[in-house]
C-alpha atoms as a PDB file:
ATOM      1  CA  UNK A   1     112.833 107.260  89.732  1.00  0.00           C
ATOM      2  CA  UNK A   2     114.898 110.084  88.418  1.00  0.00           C
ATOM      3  CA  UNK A   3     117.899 108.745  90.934  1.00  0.00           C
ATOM      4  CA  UNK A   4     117.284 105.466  89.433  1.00  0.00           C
ATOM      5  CA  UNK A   5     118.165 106.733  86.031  1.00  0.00           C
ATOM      6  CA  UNK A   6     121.244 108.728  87.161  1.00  0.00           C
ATOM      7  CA  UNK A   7     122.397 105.619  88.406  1.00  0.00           C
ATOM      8  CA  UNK A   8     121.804 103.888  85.501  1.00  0.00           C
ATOM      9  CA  UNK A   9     123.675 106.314  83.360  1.00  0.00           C
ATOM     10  CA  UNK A  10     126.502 106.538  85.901  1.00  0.00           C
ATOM     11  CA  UNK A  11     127.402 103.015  85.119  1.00  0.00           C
ATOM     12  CA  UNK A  12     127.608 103.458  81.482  1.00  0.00           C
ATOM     13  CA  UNK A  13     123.859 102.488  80.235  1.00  0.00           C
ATOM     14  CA  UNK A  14     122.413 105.275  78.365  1.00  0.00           C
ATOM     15  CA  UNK A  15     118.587 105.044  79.459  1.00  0.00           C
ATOM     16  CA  UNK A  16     116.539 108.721  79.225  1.00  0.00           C
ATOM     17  CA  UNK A  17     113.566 109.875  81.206  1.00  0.00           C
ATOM     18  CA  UNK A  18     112.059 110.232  77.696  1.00  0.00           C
ATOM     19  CA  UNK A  19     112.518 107.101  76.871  1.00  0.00           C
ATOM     20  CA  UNK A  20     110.721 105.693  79.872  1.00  0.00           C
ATOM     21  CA  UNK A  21     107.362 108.224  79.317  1.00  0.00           C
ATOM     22  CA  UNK A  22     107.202 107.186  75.379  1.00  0.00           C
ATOM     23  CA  UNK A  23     107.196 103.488  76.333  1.00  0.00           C
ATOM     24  CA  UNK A  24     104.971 104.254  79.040  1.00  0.00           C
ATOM     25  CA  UNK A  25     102.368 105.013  76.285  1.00  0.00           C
ATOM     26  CA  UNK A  26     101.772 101.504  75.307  1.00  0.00           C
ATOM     27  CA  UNK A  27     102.667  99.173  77.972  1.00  0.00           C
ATOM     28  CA  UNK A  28      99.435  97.787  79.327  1.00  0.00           C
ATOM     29  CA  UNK A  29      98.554  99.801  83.565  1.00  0.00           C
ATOM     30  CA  UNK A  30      96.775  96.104  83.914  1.00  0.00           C
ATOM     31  CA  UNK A  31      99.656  94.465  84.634  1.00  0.00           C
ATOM     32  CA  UNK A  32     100.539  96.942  87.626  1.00  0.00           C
ATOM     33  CA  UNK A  33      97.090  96.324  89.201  1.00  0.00           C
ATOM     34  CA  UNK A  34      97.608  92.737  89.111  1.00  0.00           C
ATOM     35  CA  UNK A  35     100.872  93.391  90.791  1.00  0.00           C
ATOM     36  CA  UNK A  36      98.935  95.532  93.250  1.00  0.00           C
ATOM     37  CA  UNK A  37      95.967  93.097  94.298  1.00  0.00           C
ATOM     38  CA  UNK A  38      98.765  90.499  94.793  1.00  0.00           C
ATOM     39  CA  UNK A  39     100.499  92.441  97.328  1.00  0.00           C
ATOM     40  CA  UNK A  40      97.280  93.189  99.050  1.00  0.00           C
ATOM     41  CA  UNK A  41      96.404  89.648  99.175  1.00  0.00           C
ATOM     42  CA  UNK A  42     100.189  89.231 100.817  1.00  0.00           C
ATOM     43  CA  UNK A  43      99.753  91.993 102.884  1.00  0.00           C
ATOM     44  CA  UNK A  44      96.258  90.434 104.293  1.00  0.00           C
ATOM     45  CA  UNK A  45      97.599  86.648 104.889  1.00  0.00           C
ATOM     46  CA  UNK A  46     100.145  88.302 106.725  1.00  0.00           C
ATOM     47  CA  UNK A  47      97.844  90.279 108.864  1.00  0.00           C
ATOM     48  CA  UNK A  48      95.054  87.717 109.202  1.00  0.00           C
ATOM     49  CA  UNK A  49      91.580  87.706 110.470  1.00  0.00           C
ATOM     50  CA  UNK A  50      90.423  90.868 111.560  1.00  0.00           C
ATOM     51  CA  UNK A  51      89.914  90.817 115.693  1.00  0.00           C
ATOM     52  CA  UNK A  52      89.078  94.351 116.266  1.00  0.00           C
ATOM     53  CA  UNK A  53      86.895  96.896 114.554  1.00  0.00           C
ATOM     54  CA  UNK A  54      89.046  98.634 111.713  1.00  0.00           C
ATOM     55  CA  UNK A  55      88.366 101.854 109.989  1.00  0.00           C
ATOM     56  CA  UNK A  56      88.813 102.951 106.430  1.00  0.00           C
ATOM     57  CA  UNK A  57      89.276 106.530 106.039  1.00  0.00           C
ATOM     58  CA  UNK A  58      88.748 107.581 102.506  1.00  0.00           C
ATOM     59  CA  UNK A  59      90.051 110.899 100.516  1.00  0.00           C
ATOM     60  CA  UNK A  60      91.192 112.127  97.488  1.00  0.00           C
ATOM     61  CA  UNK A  61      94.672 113.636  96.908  1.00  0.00           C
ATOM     62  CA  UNK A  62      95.498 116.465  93.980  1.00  0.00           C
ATOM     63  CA  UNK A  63      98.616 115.496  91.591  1.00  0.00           C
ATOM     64  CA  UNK A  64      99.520 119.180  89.304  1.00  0.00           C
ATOM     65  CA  UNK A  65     100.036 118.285  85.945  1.00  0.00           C
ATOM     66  CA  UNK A  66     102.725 120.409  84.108  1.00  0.00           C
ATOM     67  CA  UNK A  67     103.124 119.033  80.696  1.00  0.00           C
ATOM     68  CA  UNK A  68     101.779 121.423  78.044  1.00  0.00           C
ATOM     69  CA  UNK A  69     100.429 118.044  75.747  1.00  0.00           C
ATOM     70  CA  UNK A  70      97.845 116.947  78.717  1.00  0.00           C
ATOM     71  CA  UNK A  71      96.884 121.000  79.308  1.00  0.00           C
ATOM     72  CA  UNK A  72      96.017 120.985  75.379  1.00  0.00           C
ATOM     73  CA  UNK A  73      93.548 117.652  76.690  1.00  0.00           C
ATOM     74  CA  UNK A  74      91.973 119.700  79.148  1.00  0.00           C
ATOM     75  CA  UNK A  75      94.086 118.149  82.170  1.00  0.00           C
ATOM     76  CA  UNK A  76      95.452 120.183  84.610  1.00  0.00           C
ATOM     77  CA  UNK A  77      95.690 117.711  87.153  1.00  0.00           C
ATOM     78  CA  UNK A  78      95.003 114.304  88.334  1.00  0.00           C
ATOM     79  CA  UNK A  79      92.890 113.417  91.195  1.00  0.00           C
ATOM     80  CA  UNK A  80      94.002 109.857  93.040  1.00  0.00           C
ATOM     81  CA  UNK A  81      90.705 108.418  95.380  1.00  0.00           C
ATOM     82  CA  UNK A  82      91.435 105.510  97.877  1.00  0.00           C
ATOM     83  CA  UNK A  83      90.806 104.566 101.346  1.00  0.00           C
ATOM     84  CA  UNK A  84      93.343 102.922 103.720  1.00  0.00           C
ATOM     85  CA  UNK A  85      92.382  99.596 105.877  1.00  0.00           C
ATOM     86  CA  UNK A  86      93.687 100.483 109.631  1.00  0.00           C
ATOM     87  CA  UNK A  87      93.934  96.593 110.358  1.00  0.00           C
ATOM     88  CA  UNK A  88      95.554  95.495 106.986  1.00  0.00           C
ATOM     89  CA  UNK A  89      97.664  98.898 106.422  1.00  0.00           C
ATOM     90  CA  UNK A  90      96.478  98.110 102.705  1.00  0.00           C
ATOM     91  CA  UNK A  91      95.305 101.256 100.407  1.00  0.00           C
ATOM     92  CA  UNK A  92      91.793 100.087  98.864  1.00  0.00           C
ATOM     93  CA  UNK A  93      89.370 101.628  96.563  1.00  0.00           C
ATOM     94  CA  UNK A  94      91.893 103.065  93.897  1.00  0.00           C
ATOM     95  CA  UNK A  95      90.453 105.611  91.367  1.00  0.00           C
ATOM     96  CA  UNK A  96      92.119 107.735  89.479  1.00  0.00           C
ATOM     97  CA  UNK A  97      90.344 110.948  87.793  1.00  0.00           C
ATOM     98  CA  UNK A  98      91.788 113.155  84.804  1.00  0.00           C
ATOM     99  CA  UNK A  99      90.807 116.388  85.220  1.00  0.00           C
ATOM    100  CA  UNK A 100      88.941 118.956  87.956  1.00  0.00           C
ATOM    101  CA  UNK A 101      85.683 117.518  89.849  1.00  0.00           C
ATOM    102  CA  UNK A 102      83.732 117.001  93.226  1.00  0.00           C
ATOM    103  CA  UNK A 103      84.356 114.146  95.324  1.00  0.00           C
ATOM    104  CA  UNK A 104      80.937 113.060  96.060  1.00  0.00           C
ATOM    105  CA  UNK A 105      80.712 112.535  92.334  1.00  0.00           C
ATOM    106  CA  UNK A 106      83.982 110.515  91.748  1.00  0.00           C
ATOM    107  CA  UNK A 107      84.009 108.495  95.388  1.00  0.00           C
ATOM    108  CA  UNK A 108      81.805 106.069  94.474  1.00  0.00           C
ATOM    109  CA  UNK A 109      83.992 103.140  93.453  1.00  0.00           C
ATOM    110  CA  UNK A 110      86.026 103.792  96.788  1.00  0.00           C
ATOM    111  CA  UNK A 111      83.233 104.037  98.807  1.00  0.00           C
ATOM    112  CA  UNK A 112      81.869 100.721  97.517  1.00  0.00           C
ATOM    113  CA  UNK A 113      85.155  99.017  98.377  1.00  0.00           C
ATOM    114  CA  UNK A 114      85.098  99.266 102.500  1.00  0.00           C
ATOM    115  CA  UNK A 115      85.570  96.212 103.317  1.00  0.00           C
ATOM    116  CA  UNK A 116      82.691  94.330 105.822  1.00  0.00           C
ATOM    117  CA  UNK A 117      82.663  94.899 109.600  1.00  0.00           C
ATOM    118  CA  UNK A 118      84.644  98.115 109.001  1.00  0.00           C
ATOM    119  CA  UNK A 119      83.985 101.669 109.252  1.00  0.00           C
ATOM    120  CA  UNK A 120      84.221 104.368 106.371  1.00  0.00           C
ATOM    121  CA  UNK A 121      85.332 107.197 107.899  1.00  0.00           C
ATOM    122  CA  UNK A 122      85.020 110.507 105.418  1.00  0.00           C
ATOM    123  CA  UNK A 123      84.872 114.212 105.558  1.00  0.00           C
ATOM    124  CA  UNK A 124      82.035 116.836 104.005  1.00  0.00           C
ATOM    125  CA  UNK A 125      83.835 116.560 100.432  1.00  0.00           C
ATOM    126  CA  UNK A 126      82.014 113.213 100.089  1.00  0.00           C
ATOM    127  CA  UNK A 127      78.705 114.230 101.805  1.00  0.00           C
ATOM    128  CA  UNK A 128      74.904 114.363 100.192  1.00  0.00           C
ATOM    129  CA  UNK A 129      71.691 113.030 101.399  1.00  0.00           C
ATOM    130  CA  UNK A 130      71.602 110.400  98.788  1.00  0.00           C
ATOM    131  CA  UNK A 131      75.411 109.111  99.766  1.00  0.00           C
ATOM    132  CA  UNK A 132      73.649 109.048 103.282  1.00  0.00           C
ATOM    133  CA  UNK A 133      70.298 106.648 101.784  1.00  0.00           C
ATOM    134  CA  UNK A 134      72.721 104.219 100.325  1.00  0.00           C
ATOM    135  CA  UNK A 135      75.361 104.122 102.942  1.00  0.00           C
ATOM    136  CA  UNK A 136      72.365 103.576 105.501  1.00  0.00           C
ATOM    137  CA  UNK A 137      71.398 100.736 103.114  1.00  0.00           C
ATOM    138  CA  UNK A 138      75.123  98.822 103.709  1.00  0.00           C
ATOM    139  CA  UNK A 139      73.925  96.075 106.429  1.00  0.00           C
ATOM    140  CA  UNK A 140      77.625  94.915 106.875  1.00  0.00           C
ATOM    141  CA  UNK A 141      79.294  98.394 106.959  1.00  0.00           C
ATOM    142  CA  UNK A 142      78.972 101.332 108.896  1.00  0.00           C
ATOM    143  CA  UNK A 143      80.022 105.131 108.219  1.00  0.00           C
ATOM    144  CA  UNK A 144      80.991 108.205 109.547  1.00  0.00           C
ATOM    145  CA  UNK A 145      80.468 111.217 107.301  1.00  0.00           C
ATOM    146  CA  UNK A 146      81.043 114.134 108.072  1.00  0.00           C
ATOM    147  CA  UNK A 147      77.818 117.016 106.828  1.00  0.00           C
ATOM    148  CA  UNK A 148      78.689 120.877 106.192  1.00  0.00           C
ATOM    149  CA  UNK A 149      77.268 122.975 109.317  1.00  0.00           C
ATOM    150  CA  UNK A 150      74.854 124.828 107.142  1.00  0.00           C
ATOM    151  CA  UNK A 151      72.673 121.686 106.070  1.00  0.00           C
ATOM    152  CA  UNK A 152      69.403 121.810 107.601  1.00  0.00           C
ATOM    153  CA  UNK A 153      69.034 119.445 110.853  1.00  0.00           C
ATOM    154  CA  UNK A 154      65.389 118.377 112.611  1.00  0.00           C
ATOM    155  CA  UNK A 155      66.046 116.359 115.296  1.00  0.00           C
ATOM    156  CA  UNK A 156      62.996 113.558 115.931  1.00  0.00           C
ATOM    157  CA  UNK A 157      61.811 112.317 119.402  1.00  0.00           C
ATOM    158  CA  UNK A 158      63.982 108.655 118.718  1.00  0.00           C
ATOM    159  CA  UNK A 159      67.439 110.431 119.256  1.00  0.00           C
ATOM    160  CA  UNK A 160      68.054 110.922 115.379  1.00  0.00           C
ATOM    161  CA  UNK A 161      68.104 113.488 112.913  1.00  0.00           C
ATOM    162  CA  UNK A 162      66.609 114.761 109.893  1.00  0.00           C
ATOM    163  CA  UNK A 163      68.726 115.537 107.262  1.00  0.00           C
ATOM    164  CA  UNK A 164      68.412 117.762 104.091  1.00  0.00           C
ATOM    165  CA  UNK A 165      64.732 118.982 103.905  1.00  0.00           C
ATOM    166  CA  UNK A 166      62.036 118.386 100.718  1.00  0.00           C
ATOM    167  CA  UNK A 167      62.807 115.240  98.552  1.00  0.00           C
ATOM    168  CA  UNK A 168      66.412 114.996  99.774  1.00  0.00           C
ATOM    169  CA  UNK A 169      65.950 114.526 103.201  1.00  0.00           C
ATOM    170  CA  UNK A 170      67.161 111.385 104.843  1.00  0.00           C
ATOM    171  CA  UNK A 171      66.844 110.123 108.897  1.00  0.00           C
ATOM    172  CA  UNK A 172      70.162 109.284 110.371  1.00  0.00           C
ATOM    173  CA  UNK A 173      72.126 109.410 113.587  1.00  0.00           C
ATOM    174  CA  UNK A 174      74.130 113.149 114.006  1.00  0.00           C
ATOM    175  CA  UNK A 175      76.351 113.711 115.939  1.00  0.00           C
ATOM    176  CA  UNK A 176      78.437 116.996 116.803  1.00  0.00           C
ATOM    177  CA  UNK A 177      81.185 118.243 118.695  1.00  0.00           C
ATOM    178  CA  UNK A 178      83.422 121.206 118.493  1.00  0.00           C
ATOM    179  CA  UNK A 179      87.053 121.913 118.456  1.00  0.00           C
ATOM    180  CA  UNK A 180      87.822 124.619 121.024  1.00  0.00           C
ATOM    181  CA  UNK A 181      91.000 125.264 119.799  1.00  0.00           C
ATOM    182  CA  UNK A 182      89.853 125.990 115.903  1.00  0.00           C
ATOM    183  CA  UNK A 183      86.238 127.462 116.993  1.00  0.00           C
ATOM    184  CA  UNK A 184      85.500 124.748 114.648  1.00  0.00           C
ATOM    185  CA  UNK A 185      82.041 122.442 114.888  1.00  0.00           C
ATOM    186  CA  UNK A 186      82.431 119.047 113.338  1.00  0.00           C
ATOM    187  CA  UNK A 187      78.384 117.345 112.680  1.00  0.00           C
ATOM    188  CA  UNK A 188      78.733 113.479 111.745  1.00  0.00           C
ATOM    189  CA  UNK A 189      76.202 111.464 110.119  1.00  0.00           C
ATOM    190  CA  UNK A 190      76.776 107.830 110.962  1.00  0.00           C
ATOM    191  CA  UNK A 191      74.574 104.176 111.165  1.00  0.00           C
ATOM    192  CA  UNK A 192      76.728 103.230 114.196  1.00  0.00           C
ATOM    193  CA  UNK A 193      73.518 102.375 117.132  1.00  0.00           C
ATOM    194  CA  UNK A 194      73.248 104.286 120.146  1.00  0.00           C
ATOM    195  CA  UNK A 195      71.824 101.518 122.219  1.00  0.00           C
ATOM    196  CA  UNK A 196      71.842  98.430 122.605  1.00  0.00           C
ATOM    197  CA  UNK A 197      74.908  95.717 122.707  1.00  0.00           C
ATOM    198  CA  UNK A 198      76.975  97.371 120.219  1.00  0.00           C
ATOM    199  CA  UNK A 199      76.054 100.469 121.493  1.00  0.00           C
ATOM    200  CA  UNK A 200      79.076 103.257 120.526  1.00  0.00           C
ATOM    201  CA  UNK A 201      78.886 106.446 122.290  1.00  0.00           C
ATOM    202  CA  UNK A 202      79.247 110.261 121.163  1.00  0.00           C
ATOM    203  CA  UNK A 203      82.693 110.260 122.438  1.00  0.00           C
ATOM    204  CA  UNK A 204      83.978 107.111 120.393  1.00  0.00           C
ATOM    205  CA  UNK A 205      82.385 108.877 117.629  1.00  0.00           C
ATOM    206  CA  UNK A 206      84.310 111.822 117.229  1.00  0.00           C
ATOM    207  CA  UNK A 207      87.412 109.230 117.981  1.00  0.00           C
ATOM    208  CA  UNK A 208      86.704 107.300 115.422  1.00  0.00           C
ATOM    209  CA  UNK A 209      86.601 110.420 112.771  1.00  0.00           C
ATOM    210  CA  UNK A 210      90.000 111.875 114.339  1.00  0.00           C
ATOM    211  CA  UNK A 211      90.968 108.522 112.420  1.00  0.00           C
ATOM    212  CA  UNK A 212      90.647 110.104 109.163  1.00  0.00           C
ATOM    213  CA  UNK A 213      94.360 111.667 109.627  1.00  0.00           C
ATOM    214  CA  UNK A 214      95.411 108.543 108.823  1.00  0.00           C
ATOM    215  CA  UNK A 215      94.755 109.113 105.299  1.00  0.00           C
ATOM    216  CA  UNK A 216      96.445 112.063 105.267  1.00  0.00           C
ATOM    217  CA  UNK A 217      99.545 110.657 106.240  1.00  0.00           C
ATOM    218  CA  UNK A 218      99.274 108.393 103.486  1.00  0.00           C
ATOM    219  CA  UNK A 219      99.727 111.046 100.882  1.00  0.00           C
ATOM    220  CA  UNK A 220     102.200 112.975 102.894  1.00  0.00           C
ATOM    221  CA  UNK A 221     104.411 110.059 102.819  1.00  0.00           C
ATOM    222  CA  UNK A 222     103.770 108.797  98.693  1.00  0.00           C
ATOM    223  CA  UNK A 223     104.432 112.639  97.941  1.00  0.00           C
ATOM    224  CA  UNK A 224     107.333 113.480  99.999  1.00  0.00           C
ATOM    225  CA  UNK A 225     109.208 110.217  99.928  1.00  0.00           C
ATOM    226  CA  UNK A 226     108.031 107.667  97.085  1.00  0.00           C
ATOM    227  CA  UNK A 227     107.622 111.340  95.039  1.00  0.00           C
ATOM    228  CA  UNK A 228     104.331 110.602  93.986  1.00  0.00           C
ATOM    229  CA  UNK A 229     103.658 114.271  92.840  1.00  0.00           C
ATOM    230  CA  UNK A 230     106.789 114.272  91.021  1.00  0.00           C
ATOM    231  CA  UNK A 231     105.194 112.931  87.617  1.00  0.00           C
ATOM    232  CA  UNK A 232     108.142 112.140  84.597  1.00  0.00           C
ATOM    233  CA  UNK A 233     105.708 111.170  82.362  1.00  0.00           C
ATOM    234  CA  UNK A 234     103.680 113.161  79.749  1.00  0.00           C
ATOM    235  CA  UNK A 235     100.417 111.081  78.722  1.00  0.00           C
ATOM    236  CA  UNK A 236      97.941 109.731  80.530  1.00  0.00           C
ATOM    237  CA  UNK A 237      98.455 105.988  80.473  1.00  0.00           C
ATOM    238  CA  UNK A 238     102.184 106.556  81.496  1.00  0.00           C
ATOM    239  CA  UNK A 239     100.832 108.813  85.145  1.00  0.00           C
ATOM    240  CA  UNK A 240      98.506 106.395  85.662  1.00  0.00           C
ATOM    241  CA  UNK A 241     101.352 103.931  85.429  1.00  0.00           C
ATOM    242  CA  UNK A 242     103.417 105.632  87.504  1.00  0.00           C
ATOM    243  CA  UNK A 243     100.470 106.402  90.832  1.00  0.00           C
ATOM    244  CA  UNK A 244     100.352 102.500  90.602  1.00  0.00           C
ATOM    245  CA  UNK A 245     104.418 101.953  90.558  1.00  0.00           C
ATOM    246  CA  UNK A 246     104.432 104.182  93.486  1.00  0.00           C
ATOM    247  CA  UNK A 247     101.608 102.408  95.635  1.00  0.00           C
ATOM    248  CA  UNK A 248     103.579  98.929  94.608  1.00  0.00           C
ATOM    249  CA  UNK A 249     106.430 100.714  96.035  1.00  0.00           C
ATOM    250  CA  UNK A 250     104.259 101.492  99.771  1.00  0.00           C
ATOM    251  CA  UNK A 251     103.130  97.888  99.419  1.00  0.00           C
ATOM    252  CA  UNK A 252     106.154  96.262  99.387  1.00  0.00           C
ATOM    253  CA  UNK A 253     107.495  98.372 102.229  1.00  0.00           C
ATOM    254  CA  UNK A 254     104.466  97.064 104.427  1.00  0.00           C
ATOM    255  CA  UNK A 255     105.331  93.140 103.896  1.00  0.00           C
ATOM    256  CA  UNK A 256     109.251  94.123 104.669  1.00  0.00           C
ATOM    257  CA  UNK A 257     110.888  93.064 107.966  1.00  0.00           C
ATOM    258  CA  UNK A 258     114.176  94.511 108.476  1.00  0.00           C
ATOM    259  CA  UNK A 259     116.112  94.253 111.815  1.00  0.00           C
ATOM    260  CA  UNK A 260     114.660  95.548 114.819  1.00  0.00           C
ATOM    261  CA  UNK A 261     117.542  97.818 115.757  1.00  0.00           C
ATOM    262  CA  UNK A 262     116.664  99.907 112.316  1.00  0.00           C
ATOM    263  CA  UNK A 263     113.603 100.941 113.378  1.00  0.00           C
ATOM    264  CA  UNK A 264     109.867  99.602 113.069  1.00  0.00           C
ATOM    265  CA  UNK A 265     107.755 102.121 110.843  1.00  0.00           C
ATOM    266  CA  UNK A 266     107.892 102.235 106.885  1.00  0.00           C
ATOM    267  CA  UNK A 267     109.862 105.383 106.993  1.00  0.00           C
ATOM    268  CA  UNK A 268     112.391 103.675 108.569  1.00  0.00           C
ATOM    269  CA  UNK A 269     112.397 100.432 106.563  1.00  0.00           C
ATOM    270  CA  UNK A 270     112.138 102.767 103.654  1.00  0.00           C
ATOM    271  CA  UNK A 271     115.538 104.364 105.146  1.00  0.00           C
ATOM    272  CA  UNK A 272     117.025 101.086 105.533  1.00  0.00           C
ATOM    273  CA  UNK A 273     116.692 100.230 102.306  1.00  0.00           C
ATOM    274  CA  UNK A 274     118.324 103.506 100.555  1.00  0.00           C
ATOM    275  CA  UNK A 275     121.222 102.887 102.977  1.00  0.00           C
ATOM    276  CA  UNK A 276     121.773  99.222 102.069  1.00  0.00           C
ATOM    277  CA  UNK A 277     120.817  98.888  98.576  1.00  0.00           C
ATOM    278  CA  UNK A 278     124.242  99.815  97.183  1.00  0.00           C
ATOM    279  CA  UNK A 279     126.331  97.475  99.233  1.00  0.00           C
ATOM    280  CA  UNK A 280     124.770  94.201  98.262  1.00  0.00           C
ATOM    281  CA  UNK A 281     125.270  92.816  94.989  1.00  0.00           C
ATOM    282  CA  UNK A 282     121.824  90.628  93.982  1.00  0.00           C
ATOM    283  CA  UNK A 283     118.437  92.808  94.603  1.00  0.00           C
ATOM    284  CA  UNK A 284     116.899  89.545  93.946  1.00  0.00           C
ATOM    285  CA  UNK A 285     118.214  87.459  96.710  1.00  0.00           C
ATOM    286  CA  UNK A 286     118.632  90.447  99.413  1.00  0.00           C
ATOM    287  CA  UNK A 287     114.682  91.128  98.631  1.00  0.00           C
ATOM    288  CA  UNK A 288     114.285  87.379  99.510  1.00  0.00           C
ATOM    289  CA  UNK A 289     115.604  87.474 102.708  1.00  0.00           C
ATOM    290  CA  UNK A 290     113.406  90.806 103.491  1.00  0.00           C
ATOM    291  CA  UNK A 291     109.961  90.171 102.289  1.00  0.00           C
ATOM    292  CA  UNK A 292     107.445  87.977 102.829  1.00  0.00           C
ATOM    293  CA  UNK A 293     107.015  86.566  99.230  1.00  0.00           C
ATOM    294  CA  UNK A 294     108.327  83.180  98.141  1.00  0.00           C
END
């Protein structure tokens, strides 16, 4: 955004960063949503029906606040909460959270939005017994959850576990494995079966967690090359304007096809489009030629 606006000025129009973040103040976020659920529809026609189980690995990523007006609110910094759809490449779930908290208490909305026949994969920031009850309650989803090693475990003569003790405790299937390398022990509450036909095994368990990196790559790549931490704006309507520019901005990388000699992942279509941008004339058509929307 900030090259955008020394472009700008280096062709003569006199546009300031400050001028962006006052107007930012009134225009209405709603219309970036839209935008957003518009894309995802794309972005799912273009995929299709899912063949395969998918995952959806959910976090939450910090943004630092640095203006003095939102410290004098109480904000120090912003928390974004989505989950990414493995078969759609889609981000899902989006919450965004003024101000310090726990993610088991702010999750909710993304947690609620995995989508059916896939599988929420999250880590011990999310856990409690009670996520556990409701999760377990989710007929067309399934979970993986990672539990802190110090909560109490029984284990009962079916193969499951005991969870929590007194009033919080909750039955579910546990299972744990441990990284050598780390000294690290991973437990993982999940509603995947054990037997039967759709049986999944220990082993495709801890697999399927592993998954959650993908979620982390996510935020590596909106904060070190759409500059998603890099907030110009100094009110809260304007940052919240700006998280949703910048997922618009990983959308519309997703539904681009660009030759095949550039390169197939979205860093490199991202790449292709910094180096070609200049040289053509009309955005408008060259976008038409690259992405899927008519």
């Amino acid at each position: 955004m900030q090259d955008l606006f020394k472009r700008l000025n280096a062709q003569g129009i006199d546009l300031k960063i400050s001028n962006f973040s006052k107007a930012s103040k009134r225009r209405d976020s709603q219309v970036f949503l839209n935008i957003i659920d518009k894309l995802k529809k794309e972005l799912q026609r273009k995929k299709g029906k899912r063949k395969a189980r998918s995952y959806f690995p959910i976090d939450s990523t910090i943004i630092s606040l640095t203006s003095k007006l939102l410290w004098s609110q109480g904000y120090h910094q912003v928390k974004l909460f989505c989950g990414l759809d493995s078969w759609t490449s889609e981000p899902g779930g989006i919450v965004i959270y003024f101000g310090q908290g726990h993610d088991y208490k702010y999750g909710n909305e993304t947690i609620e939005s995995i989508p059916e026949k896939t599988v929420g994969i999250m880590d011990r920031g999310f856990a409690s017994s009670e996520r556990i009850k409701n999760l377990k309650e989710k007929i067309d989803k399934a979970f993986v959850l990672r539990i802190k090693n110090n909560v109490t475990l029984e284990m009962l003569d079916n193969g499951a576990f005991k969870v929590g003790k007194d009033e919080r405790e909750v039955e579910t299937r546990v299972v744990a494995f441990c990284d050598a390398e780390k000294r690290t022990e991973f437990r993982l509450a999940t509603n995947l079966p054990f037997e039967g036909e759709e049986a999944v095994s220990n082993e495709e368990i801890a697999e399927i967690y592993i998954q959650r990196w993908q979620i982390e790559l996510l935020w590596k790549f909106l904060k070190m090359h759409l500059k998603l931490d890099r907030l110009m704006t100094k009110n809260e309507n304007g940052i919240r304007i700006q998280i949703y520019s910048c997922l618009i901005a990983y959308l519309i990388l997703q539904l681009i096809e660009i030759p095949q000699e550039f390169g197939k992942t979205i860093l490199d279509k991202l790449r292709y489009l910094q180096a070609y941008m200049c040289q053509e004339i009309s955005y408008v058509h060259w976008f038409r030629k690259l992405i899927w929307l008519r």
